[in-house]
PDB file of N, CA and C in Angstrom:
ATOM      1  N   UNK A   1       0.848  -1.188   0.000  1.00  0.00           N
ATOM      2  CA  UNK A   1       0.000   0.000   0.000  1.00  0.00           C
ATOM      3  C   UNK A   1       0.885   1.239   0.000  1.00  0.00           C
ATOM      4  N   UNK A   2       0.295   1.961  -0.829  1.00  0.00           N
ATOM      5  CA  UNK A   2       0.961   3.952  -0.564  1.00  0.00           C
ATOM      6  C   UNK A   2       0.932   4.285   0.638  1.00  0.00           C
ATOM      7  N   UNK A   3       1.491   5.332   1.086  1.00  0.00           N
ATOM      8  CA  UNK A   3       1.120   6.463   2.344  1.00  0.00           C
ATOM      9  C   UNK A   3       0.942   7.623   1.782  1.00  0.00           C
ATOM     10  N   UNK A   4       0.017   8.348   2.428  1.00  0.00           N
ATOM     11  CA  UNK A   4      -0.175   9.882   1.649  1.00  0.00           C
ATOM     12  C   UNK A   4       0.016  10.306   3.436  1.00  0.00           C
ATOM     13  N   UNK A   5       0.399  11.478   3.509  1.00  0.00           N
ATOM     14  CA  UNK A   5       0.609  12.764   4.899  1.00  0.00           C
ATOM     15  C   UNK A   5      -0.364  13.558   4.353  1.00  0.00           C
ATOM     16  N   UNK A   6      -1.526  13.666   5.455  1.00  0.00           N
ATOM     17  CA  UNK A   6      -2.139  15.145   5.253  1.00  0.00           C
ATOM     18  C   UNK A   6      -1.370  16.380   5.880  1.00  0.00           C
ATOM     19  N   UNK A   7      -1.816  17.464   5.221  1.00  0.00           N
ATOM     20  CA  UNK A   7      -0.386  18.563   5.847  1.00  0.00           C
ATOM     21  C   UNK A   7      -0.751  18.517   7.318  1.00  0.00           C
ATOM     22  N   UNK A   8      -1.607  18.311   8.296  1.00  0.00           N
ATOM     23  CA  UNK A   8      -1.892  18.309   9.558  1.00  0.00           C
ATOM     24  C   UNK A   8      -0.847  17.358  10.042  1.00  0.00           C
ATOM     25  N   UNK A   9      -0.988  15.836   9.427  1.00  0.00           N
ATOM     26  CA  UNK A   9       0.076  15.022   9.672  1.00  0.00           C
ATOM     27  C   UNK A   9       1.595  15.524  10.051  1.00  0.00           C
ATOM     28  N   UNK A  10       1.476  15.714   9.065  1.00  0.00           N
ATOM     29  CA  UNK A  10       2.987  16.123   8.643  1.00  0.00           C
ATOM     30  C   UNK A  10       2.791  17.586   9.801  1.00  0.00           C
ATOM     31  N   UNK A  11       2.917  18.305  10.206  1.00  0.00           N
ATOM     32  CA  UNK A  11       3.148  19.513  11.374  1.00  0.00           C
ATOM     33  C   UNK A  11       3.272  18.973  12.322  1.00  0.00           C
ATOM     34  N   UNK A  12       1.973  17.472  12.699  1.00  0.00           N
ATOM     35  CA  UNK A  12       2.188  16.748  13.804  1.00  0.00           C
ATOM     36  C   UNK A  12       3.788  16.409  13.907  1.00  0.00           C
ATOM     37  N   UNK A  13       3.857  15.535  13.030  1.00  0.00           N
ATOM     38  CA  UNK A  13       5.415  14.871  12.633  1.00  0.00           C
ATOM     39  C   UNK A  13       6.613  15.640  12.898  1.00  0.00           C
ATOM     40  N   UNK A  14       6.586  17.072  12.776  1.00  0.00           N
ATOM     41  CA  UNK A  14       7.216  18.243  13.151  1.00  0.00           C
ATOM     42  C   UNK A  14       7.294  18.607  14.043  1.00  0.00           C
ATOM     43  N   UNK A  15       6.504  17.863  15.073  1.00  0.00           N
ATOM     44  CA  UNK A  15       6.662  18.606  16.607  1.00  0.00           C
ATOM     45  C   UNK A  15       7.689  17.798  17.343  1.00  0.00           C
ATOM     46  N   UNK A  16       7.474  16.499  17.239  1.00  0.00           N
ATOM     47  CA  UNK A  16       8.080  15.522  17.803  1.00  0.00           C
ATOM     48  C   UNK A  16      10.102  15.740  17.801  1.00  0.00           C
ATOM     49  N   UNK A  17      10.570  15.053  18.394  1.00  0.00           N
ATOM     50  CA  UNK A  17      12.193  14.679  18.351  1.00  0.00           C
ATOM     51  C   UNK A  17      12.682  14.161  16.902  1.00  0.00           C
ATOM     52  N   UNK A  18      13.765  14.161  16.018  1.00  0.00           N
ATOM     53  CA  UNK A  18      13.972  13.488  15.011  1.00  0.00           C
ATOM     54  C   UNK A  18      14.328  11.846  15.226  1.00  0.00           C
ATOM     55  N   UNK A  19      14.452  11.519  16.504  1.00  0.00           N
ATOM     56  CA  UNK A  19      14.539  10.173  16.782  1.00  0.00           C
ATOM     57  C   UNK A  19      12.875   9.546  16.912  1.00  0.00           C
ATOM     58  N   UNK A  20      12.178  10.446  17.170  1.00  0.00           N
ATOM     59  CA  UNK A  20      10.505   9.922  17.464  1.00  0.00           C
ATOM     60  C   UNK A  20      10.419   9.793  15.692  1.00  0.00           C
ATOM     61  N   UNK A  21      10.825  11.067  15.353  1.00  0.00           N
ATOM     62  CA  UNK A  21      10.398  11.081  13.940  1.00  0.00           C
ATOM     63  C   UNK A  21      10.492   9.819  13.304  1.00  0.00           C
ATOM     64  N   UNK A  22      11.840   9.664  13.108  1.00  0.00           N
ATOM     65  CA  UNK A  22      12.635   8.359  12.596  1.00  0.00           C
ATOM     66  C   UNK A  22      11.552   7.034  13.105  1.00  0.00           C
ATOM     67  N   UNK A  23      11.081   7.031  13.770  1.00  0.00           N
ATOM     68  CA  UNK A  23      10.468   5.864  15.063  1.00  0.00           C
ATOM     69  C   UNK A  23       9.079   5.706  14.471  1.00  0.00           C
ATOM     70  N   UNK A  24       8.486   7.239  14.337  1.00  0.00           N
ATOM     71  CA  UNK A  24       6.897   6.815  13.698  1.00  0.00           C
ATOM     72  C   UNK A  24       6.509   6.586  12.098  1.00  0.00           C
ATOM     73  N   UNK A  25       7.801   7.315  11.602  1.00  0.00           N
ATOM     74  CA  UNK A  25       8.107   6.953   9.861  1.00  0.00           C
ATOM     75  C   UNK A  25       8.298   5.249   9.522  1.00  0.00           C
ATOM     76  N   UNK A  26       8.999   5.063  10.817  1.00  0.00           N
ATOM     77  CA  UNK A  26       9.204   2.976  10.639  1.00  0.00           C
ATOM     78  C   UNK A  26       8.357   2.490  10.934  1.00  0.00           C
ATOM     79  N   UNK A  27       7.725   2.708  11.215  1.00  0.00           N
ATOM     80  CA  UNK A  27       6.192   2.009  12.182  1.00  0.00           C
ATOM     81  C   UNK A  27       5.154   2.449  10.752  1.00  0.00           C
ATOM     82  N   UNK A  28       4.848   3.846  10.098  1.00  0.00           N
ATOM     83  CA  UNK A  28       4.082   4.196   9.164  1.00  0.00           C
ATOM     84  C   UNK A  28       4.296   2.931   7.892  1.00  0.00           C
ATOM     85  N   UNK A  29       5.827   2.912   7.759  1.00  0.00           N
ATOM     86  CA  UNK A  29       6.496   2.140   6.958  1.00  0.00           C
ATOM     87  C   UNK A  29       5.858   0.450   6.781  1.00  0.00           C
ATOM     88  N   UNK A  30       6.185   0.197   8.196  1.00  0.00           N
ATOM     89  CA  UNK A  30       6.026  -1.589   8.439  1.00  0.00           C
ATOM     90  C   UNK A  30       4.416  -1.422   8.453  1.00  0.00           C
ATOM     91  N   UNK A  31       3.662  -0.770   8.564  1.00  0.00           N
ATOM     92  CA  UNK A  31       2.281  -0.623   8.495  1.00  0.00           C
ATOM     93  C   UNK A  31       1.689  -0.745   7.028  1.00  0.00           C
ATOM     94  N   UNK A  32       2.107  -0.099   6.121  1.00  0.00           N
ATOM     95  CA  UNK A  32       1.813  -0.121   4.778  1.00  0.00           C
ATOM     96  C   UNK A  32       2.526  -1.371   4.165  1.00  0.00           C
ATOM     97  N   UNK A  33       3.013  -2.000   4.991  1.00  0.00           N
ATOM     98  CA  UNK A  33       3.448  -3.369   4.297  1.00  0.00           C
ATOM     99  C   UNK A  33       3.225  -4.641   5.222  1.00  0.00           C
ATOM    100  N   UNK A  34       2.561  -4.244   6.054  1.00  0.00           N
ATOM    101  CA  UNK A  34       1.674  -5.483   7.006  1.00  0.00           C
ATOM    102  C   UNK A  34       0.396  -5.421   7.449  1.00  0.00           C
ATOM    103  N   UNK A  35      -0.355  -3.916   6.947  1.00  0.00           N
ATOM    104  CA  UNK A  35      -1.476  -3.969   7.621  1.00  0.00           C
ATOM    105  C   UNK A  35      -2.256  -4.887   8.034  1.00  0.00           C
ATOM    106  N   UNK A  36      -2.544  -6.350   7.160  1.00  0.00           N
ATOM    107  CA  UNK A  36      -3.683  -6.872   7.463  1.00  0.00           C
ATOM    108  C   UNK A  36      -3.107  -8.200   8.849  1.00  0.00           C
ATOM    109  N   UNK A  37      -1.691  -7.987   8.914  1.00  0.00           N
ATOM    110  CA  UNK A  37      -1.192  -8.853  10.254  1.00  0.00           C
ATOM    111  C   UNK A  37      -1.470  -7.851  11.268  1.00  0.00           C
ATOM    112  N   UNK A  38      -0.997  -6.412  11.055  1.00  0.00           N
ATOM    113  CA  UNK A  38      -1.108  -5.619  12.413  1.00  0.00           C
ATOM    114  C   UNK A  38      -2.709  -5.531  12.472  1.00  0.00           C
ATOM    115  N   UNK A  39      -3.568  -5.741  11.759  1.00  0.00           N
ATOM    116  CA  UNK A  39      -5.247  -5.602  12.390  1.00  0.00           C
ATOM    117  C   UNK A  39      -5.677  -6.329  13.111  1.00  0.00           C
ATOM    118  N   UNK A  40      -4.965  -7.700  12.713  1.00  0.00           N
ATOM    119  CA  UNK A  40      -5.357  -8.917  13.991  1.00  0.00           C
ATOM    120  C   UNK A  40      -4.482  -9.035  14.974  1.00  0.00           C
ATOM    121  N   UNK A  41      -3.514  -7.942  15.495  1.00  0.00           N
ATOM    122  CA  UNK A  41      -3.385  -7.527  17.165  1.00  0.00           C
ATOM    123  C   UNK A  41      -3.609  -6.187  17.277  1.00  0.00           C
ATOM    124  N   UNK A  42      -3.382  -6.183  18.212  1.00  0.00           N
ATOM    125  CA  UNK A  42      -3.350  -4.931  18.979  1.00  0.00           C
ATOM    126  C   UNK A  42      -3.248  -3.623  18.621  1.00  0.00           C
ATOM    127  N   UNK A  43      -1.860  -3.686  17.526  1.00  0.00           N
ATOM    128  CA  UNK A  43      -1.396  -2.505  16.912  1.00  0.00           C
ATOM    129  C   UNK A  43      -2.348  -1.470  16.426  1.00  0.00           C
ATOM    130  N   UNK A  44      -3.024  -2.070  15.575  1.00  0.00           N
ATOM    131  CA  UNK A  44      -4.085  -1.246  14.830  1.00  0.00           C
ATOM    132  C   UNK A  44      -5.657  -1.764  15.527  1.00  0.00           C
ATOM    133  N   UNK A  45      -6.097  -0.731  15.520  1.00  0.00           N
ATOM    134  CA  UNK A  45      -7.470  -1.118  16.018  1.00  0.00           C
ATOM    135  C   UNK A  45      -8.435   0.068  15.331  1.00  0.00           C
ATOM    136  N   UNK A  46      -9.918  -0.560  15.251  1.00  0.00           N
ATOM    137  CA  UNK A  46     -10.848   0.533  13.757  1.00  0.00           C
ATOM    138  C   UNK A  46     -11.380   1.531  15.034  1.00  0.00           C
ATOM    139  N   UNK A  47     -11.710   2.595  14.916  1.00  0.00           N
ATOM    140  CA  UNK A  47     -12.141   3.401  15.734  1.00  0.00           C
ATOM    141  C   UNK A  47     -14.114   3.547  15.669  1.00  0.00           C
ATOM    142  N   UNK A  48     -14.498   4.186  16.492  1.00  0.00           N
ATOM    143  CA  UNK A  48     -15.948   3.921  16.704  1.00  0.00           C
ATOM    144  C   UNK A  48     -16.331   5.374  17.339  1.00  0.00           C
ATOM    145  N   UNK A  49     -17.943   5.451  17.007  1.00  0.00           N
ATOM    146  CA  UNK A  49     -18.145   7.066  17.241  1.00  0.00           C
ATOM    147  C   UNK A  49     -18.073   7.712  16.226  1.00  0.00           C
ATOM    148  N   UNK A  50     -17.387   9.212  16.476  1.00  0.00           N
ATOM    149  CA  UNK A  50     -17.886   9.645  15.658  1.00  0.00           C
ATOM    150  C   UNK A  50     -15.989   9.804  14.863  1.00  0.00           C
ATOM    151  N   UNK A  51     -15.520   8.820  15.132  1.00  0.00           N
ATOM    152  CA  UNK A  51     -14.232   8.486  14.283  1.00  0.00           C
ATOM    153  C   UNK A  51     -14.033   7.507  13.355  1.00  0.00           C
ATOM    154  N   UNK A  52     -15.549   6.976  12.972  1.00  0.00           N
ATOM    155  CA  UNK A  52     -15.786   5.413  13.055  1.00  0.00           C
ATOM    156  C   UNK A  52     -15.225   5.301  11.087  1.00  0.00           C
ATOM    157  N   UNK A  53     -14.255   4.456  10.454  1.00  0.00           N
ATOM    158  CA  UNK A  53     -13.746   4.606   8.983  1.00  0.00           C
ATOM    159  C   UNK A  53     -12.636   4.578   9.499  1.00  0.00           C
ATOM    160  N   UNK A  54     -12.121   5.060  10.698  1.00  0.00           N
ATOM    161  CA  UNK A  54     -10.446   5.117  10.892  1.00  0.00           C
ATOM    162  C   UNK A  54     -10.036   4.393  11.488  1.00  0.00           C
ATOM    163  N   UNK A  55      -8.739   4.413  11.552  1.00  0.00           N
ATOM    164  CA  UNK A  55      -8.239   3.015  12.499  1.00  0.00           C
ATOM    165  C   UNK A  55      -7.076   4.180  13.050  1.00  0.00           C
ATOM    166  N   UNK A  56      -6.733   3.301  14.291  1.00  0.00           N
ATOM    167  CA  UNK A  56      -5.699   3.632  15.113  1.00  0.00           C
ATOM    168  C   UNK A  56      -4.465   3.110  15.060  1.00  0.00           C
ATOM    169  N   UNK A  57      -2.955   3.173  14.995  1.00  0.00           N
ATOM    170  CA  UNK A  57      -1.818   2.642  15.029  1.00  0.00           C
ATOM    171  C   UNK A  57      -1.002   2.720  16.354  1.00  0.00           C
ATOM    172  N   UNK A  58      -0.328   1.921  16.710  1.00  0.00           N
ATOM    173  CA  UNK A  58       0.353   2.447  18.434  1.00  0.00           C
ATOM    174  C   UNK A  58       1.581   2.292  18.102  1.00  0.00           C
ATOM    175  N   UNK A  59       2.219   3.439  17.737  1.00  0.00           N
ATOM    176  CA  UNK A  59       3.532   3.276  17.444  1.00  0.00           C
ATOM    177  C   UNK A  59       4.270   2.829  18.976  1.00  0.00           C
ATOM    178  N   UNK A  60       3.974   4.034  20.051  1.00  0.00           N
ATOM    179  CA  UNK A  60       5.167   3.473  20.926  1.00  0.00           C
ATOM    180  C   UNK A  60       4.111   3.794  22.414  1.00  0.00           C
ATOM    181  N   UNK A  61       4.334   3.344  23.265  1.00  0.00           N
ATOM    182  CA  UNK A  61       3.359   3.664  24.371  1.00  0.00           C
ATOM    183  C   UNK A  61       2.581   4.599  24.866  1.00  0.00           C
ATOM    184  N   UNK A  62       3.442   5.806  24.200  1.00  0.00           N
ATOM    185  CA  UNK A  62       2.451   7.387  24.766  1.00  0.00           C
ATOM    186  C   UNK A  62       1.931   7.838  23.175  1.00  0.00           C
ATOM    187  N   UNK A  63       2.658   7.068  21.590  1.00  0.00           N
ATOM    188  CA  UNK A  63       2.164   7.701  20.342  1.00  0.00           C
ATOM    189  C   UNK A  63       1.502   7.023  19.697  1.00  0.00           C
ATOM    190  N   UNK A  64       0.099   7.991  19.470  1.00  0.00           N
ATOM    191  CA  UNK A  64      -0.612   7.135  18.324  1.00  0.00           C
ATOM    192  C   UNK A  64      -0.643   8.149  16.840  1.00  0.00           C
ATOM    193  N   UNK A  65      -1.010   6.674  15.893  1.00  0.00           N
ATOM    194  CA  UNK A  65      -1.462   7.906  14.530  1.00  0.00           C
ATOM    195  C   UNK A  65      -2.685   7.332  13.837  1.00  0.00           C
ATOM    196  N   UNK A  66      -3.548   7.937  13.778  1.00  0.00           N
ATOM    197  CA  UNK A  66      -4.751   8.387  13.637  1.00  0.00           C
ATOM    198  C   UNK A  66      -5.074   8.203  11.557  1.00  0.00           C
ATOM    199  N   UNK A  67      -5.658   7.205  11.071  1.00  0.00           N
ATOM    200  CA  UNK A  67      -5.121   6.738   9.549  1.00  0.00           C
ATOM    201  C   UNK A  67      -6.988   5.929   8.646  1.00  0.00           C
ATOM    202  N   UNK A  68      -6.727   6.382   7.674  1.00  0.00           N
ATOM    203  CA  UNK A  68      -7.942   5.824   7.073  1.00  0.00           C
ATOM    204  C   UNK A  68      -7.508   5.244   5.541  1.00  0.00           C
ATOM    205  N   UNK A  69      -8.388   4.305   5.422  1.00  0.00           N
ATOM    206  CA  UNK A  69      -7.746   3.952   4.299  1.00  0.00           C
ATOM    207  C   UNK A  69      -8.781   4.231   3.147  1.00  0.00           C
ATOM    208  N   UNK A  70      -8.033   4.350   1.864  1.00  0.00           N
ATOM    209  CA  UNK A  70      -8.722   4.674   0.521  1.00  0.00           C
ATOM    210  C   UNK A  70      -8.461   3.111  -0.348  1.00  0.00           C
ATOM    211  N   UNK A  71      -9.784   2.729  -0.326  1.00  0.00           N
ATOM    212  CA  UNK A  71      -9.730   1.659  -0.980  1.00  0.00           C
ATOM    213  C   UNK A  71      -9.413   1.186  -2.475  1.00  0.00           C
ATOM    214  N   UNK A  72      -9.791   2.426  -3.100  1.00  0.00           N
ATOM    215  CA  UNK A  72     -10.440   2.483  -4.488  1.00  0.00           C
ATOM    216  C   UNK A  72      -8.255   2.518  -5.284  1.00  0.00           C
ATOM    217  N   UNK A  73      -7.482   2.726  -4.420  1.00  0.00           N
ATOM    218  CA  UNK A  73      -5.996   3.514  -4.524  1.00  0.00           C
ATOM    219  C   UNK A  73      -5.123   2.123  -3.432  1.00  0.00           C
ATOM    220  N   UNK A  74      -6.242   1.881  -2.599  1.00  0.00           N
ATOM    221  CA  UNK A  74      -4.895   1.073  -1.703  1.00  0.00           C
ATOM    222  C   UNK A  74      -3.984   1.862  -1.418  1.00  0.00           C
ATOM    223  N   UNK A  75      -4.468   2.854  -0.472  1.00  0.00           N
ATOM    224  CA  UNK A  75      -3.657   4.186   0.109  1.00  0.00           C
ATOM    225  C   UNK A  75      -4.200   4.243   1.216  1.00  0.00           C
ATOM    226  N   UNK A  76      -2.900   4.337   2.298  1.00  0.00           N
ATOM    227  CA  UNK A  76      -2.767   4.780   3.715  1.00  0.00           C
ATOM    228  C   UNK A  76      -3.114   5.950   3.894  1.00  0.00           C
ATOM    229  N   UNK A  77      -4.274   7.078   4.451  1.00  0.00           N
ATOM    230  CA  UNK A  77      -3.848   8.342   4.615  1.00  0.00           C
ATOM    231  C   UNK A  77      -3.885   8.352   5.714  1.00  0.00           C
ATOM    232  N   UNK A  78      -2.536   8.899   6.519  1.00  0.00           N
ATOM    233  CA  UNK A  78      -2.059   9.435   7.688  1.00  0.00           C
ATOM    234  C   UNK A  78      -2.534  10.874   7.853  1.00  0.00           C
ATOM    235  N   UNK A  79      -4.315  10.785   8.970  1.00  0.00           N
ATOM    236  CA  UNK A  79      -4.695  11.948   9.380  1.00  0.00           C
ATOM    237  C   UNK A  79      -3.626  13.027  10.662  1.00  0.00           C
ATOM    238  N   UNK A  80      -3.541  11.745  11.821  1.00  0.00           N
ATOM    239  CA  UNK A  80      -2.919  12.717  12.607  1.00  0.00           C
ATOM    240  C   UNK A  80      -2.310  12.116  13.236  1.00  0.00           C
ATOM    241  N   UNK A  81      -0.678  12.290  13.889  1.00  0.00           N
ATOM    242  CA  UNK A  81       0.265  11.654  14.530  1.00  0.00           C
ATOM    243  C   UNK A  81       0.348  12.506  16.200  1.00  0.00           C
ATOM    244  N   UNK A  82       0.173  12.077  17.069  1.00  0.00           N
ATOM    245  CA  UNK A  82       0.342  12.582  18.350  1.00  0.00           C
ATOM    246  C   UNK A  82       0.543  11.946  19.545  1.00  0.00           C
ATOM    247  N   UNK A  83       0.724  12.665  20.735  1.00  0.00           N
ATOM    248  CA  UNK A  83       0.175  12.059  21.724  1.00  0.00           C
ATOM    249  C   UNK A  83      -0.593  10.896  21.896  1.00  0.00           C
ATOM    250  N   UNK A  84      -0.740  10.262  22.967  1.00  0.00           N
ATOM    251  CA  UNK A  84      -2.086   9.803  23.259  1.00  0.00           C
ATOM    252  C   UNK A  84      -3.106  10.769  23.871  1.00  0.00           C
ATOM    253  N   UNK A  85      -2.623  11.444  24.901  1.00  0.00           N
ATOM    254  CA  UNK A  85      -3.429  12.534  25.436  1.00  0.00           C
ATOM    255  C   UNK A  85      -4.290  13.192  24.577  1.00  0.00           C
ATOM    256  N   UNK A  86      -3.515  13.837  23.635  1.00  0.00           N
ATOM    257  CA  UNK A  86      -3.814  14.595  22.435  1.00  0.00           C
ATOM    258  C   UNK A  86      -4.466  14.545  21.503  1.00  0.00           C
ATOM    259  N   UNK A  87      -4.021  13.031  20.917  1.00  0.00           N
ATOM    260  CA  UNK A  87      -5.011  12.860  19.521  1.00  0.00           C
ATOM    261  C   UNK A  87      -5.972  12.748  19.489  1.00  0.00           C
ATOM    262  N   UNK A  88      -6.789  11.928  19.984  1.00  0.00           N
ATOM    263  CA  UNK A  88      -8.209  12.024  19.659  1.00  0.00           C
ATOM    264  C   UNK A  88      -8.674  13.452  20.292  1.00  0.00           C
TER     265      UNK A  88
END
């Protein structure tokens, strides 16, 4: 699968350390080339409410990124990378 950054993404991505950076780019990475193993754990999980089309990724214990997929393209779009506190 592609990855597309919405520019929100990407500012998120900008806030962080260049070692986080490096950290959630590998994780974005191994995601677009394992999604359908990371759906059956933990990693990714579909969101519900009024988020409900998106799924969640857990890069590292306090970061999530926030991602929907385009079927019609088989494209990742990476809405928002943050916190946990934060993102949703």
């Amino acid at each position: 699968m592609n990855v597309e950054y919405s520019e929100v993404a990407i500012d998120d991505l900008l806030r962080f350390s260049l070692n986080e950076r490096e950290l959630i780019v590998k994780k974005i990475e191994y995601l677009s080339q394992n999604f359908d193993l990371l759906k059956k754990s933990k990693k990714v999980t579909a969101l519900k409410g009024k988020h409900s089309g998106k799924y969640r990724l857990v890069v590292a214990r306090k970061i999530r990124v926030i991602f929907q997929l385009k079927d019609d393209r088989l494209i990742i779009l990476i809405l928002r990378v943050g916190k946990r506190k934060d993102i949703y």
